[in-house]
PDB file of N, CA and C in Angstrom:
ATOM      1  N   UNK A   1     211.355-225.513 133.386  1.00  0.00           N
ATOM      2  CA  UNK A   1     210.502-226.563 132.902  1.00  0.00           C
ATOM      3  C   UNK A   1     209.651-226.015 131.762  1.00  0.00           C
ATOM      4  N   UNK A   2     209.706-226.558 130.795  1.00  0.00           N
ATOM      5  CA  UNK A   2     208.737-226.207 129.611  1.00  0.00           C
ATOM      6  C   UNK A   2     207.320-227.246 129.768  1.00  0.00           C
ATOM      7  N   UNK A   3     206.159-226.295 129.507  1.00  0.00           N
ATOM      8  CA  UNK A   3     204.957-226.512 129.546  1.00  0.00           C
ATOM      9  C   UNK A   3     204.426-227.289 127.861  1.00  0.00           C
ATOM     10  N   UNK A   4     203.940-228.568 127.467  1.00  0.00           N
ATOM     11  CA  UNK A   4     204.235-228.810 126.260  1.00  0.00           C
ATOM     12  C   UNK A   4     201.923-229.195 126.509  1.00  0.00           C
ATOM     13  N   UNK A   5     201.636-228.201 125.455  1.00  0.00           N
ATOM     14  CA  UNK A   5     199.911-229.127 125.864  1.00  0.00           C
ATOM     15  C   UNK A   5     199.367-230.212 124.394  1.00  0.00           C
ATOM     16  N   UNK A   6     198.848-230.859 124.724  1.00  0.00           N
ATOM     17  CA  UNK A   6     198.283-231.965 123.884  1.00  0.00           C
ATOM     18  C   UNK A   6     196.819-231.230 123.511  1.00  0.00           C
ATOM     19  N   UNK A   7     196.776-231.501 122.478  1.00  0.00           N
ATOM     20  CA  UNK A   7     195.499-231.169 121.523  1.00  0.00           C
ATOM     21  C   UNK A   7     195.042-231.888 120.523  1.00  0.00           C
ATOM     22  N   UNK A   8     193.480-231.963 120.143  1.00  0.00           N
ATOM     23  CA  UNK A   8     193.194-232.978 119.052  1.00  0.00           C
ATOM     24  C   UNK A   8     193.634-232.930 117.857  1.00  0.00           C
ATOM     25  N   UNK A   9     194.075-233.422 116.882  1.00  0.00           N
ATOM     26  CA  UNK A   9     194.042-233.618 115.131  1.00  0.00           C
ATOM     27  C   UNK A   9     193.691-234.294 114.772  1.00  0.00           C
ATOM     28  N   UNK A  10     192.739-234.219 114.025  1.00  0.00           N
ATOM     29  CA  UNK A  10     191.990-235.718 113.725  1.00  0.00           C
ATOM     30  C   UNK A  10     191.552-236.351 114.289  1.00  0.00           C
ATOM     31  N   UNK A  11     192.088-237.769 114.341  1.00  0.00           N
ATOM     32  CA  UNK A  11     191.728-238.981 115.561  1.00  0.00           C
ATOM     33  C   UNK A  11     193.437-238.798 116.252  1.00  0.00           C
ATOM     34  N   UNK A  12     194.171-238.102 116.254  1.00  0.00           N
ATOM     35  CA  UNK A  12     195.567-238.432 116.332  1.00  0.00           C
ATOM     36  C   UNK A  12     195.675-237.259 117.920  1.00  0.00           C
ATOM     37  N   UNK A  13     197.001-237.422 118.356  1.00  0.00           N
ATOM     38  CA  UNK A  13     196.963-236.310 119.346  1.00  0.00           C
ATOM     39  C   UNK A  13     198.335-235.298 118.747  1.00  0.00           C
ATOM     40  N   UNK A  14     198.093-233.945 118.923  1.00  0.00           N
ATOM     41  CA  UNK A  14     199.152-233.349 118.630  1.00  0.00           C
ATOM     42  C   UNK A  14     199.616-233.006 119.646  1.00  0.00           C
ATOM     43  N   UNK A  15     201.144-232.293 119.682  1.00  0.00           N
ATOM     44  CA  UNK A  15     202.023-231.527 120.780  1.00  0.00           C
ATOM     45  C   UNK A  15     201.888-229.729 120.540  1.00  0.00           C
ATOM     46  N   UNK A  16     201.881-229.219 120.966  1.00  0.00           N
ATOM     47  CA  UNK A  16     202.151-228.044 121.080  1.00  0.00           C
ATOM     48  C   UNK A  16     203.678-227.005 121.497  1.00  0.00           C
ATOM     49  N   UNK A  17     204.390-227.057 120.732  1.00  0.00           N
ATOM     50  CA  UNK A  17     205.931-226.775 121.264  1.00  0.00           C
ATOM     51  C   UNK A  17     206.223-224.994 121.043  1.00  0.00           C
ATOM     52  N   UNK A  18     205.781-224.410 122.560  1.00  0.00           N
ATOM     53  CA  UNK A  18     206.526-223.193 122.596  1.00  0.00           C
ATOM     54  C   UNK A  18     207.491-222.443 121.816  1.00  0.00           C
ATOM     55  N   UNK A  19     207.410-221.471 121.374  1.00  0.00           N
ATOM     56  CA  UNK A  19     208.691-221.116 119.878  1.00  0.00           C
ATOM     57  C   UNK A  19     209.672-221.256 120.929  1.00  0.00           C
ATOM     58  N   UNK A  20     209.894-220.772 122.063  1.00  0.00           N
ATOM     59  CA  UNK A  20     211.404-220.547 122.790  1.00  0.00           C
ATOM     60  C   UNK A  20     212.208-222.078 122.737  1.00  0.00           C
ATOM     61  N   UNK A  21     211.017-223.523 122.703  1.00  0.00           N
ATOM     62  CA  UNK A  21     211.679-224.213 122.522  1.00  0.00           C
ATOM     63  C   UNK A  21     211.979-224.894 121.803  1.00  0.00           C
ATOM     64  N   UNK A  22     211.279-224.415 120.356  1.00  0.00           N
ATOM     65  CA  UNK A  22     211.489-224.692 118.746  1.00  0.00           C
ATOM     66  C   UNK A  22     213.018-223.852 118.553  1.00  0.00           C
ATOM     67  N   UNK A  23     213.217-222.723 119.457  1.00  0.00           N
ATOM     68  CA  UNK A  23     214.160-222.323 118.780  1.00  0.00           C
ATOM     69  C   UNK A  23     215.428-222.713 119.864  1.00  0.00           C
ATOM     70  N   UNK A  24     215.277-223.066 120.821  1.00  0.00           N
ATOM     71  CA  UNK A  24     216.834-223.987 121.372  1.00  0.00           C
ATOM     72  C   UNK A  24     216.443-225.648 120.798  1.00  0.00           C
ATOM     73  N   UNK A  25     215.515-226.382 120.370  1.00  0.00           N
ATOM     74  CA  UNK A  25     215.760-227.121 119.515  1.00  0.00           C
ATOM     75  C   UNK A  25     216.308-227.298 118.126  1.00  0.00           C
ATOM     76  N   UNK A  26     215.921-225.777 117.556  1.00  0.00           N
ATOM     77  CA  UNK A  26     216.918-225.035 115.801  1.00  0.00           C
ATOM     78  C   UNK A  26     215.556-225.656 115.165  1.00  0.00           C
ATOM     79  N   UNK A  27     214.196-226.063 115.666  1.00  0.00           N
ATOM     80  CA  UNK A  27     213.494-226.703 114.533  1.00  0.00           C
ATOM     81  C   UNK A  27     212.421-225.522 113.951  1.00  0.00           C
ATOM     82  N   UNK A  28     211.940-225.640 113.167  1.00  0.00           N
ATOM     83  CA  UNK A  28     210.249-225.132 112.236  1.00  0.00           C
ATOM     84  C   UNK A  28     209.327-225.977 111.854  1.00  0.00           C
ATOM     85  N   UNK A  29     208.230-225.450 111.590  1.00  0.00           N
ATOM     86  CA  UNK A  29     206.964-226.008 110.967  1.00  0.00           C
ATOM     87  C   UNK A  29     207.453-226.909 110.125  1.00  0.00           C
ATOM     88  N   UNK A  30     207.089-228.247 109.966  1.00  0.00           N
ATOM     89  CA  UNK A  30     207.591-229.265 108.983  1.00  0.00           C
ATOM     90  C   UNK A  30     208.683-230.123 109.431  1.00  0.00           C
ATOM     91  N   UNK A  31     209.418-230.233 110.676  1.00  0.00           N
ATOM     92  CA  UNK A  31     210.253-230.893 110.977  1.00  0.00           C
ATOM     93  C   UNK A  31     210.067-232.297 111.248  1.00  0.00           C
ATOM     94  N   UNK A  32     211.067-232.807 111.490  1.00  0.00           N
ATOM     95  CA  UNK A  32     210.417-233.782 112.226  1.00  0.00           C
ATOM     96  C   UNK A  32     211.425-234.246 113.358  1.00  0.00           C
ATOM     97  N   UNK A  33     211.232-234.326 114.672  1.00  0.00           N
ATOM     98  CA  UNK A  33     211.639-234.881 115.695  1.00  0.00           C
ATOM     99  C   UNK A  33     211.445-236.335 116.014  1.00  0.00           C
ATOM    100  N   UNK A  34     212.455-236.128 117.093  1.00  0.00           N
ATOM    101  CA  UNK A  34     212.682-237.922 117.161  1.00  0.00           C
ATOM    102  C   UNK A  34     212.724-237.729 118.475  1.00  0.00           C
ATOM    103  N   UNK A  35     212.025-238.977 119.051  1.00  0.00           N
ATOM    104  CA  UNK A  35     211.598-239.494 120.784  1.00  0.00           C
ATOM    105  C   UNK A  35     212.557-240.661 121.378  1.00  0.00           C
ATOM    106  N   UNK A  36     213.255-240.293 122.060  1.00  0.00           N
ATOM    107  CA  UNK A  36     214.059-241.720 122.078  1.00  0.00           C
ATOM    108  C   UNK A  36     214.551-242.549 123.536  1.00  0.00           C
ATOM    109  N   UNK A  37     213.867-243.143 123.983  1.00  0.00           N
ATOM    110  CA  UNK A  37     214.224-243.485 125.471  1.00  0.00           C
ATOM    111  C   UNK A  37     215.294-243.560 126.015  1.00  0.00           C
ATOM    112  N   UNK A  38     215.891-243.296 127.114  1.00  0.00           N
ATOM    113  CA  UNK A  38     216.696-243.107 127.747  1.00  0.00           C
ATOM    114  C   UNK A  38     216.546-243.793 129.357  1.00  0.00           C
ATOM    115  N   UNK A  39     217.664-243.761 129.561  1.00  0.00           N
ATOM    116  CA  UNK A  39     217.687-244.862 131.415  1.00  0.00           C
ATOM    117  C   UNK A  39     216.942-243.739 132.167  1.00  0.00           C
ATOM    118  N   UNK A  40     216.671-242.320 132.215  1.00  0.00           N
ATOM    119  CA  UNK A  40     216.178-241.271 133.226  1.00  0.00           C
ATOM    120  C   UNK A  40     215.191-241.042 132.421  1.00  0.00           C
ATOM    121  N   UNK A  41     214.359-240.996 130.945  1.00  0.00           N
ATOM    122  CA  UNK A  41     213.903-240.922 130.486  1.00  0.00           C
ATOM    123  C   UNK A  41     213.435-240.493 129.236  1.00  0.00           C
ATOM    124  N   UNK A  42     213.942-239.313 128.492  1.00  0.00           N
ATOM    125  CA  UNK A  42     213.646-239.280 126.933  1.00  0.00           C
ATOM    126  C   UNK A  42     214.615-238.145 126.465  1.00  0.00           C
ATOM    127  N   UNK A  43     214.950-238.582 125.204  1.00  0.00           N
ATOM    128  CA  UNK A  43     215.659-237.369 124.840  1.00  0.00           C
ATOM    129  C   UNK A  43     214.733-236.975 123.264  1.00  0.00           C
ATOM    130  N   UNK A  44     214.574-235.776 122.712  1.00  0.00           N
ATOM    131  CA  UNK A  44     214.148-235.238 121.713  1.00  0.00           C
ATOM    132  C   UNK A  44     215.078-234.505 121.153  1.00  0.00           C
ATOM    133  N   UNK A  45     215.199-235.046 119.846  1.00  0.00           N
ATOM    134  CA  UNK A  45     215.966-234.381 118.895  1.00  0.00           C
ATOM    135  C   UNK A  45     215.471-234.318 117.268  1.00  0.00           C
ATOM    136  N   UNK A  46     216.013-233.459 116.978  1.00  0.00           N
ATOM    137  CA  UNK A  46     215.199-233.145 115.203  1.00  0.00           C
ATOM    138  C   UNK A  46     216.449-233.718 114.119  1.00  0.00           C
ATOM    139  N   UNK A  47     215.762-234.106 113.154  1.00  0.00           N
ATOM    140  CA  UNK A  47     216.971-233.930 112.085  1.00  0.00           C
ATOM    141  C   UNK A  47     217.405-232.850 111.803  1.00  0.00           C
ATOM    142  N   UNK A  48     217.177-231.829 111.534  1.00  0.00           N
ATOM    143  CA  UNK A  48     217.744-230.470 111.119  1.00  0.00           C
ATOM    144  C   UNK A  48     218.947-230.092 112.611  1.00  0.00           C
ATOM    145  N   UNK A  49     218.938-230.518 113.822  1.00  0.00           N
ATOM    146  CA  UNK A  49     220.033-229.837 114.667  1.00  0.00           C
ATOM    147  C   UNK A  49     220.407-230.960 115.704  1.00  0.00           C
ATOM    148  N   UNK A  50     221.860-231.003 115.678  1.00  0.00           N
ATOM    149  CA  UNK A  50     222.386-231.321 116.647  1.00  0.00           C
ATOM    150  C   UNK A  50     222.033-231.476 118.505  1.00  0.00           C
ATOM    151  N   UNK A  51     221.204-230.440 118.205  1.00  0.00           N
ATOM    152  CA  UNK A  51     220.956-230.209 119.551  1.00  0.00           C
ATOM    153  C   UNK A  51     219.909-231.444 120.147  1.00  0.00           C
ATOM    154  N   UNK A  52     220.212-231.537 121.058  1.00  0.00           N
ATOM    155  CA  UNK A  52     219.472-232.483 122.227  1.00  0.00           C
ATOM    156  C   UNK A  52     218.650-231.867 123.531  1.00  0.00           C
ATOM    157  N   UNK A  53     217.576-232.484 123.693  1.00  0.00           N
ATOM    158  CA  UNK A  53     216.594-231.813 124.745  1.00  0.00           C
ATOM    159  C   UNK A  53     216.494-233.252 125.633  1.00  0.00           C
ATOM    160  N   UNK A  54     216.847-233.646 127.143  1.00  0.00           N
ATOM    161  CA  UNK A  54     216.395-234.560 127.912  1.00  0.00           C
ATOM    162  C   UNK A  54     215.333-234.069 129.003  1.00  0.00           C
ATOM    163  N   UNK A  55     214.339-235.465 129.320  1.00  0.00           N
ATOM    164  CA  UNK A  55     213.803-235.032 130.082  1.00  0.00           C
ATOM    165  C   UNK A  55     213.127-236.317 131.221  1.00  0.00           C
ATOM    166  N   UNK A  56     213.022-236.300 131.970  1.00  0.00           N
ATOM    167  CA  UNK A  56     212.328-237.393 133.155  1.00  0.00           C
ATOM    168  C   UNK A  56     211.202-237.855 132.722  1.00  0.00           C
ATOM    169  N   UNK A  57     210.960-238.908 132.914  1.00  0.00           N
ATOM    170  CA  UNK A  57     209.340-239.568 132.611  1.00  0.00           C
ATOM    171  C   UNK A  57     209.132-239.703 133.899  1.00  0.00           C
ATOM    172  N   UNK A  58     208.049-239.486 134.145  1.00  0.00           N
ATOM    173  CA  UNK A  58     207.020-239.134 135.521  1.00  0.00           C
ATOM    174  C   UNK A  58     205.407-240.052 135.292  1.00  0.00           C
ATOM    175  N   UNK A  59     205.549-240.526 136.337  1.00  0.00           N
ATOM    176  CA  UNK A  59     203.859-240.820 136.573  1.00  0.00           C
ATOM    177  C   UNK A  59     202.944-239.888 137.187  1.00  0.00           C
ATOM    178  N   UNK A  60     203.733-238.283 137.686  1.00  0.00           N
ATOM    179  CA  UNK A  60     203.059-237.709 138.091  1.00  0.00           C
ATOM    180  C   UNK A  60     201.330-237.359 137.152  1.00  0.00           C
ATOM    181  N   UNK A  61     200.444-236.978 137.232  1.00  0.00           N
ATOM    182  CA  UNK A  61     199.035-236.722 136.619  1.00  0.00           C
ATOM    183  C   UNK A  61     199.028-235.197 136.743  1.00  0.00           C
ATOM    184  N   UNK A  62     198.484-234.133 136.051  1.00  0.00           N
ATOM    185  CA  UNK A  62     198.046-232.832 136.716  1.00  0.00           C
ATOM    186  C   UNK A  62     196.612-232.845 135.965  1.00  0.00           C
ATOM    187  N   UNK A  63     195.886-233.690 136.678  1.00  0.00           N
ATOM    188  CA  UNK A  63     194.252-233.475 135.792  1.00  0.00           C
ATOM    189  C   UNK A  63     193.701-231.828 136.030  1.00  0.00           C
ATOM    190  N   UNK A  64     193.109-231.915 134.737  1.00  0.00           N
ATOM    191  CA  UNK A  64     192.822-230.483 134.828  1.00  0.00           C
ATOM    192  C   UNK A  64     190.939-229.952 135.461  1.00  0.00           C
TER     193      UNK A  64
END
């Protein structure tokens, strides 16, 4: 399971993406990824790679 944390920019929220999984995604600084729903829940993929990342949408919470 990859750990992904949310942080402020601006008024906006950013992601935080682990290099291990910038680099089985093939992406870098400047990319841009794509979010795309799915029947189990999301898949992420970049323009620069083929590659595909799925993952479950959860209502679980882990307040901190």
């Amino acid at each position: 399971m990859e750990r992904l944390d949310l942080i402020a920019v601006g008024d906006e929220i950013g992601v935080i993406f682990p290099e291990v999984l910038c680099a089985k995604l093939g992406v870098v600084l400047g990319d841009i990824l794509h979010l795309t729903p799915t029947p189990n829940g999301f898949s992420l993929q970049s323009d620069r790679s083929e590659t595909k990342i799925y993952f479950h949408a959860t209502t679980e919470r882990n307040n901190r």
